[in-house]
Protein backbone atom coordinates (compact mmCIF):
# COMPACT_ATOMS: atom_id res chain seq x y z
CA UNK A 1 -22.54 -2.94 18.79
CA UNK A 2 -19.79 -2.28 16.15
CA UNK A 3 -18.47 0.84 15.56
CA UNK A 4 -17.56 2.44 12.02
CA UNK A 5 -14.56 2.10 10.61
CA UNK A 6 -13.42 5.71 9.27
CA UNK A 7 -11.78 5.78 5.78
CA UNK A 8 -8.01 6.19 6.08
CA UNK A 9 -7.49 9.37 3.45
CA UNK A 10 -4.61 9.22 0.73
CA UNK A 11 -1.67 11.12 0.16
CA UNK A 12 0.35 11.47 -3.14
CA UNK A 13 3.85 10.59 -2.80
CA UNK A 14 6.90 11.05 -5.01
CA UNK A 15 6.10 7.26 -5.71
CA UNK A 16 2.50 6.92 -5.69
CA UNK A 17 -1.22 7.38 -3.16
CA UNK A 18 -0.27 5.54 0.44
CA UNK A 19 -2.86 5.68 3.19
CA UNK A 20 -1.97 8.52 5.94
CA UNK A 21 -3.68 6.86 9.54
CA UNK A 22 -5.80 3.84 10.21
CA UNK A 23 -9.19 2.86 8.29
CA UNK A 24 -10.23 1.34 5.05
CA UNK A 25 -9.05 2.58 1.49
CA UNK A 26 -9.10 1.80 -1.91
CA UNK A 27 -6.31 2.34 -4.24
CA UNK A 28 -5.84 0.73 -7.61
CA UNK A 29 -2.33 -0.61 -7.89
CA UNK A 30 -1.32 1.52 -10.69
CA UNK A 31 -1.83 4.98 -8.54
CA UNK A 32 -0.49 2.78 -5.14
CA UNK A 33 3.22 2.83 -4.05
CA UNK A 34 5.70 0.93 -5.88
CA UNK A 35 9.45 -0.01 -4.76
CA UNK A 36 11.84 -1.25 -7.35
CA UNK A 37 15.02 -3.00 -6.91
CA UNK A 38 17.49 -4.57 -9.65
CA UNK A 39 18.16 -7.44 -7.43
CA UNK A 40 14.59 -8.29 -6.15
CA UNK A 41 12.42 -6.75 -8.28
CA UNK A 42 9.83 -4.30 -7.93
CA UNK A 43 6.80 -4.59 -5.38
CA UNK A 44 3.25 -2.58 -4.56
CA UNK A 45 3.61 -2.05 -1.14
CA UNK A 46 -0.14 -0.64 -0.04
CA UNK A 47 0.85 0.35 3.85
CA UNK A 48 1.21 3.78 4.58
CA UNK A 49 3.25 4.63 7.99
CA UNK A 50 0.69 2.39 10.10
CA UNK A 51 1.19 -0.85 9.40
CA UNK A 52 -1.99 -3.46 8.91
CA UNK A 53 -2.61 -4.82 12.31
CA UNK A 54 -3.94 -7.99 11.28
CA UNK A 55 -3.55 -8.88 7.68
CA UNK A 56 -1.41 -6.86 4.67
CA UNK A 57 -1.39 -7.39 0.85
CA UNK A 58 1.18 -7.00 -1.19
CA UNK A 59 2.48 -7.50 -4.98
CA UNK A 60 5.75 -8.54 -5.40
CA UNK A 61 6.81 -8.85 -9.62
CA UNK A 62 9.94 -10.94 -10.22
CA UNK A 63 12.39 -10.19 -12.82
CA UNK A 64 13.45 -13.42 -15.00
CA UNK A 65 16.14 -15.72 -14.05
């Protein structure tokens, strides 16, 4: 038998909600955290500390040229 999977709560950061622990979550990318760089863009990076163990989504937005 399968056990549940908890829900991972969020936590507000100084650059948006990232997931604090394992479990399922659901963020919209607007409120999730977002990295920006002049050289490589910016990107919605939806791990918290624990990384996904078996698959991880991510959206990268690149700047012209």
């Amino acid at each position: 038998m399968l056990g549940v999977i908890p829900e991972a709560p969020l936590r507000e950061t100084g650059d948006g909600l990232v997931p604090e622990g394992e479990g399922w979550f659901v963020v919209n990318a607007r409120d999730a955290r977002w990295e920006h760089s002049d050289e490589l863009g910016s990107a919605c990076v939806f791990e918290g500390e624990t990384p996904f163990p078996a698959l991880g989504v991510n959206i990268q937005v690149l700047q012209p040229g």
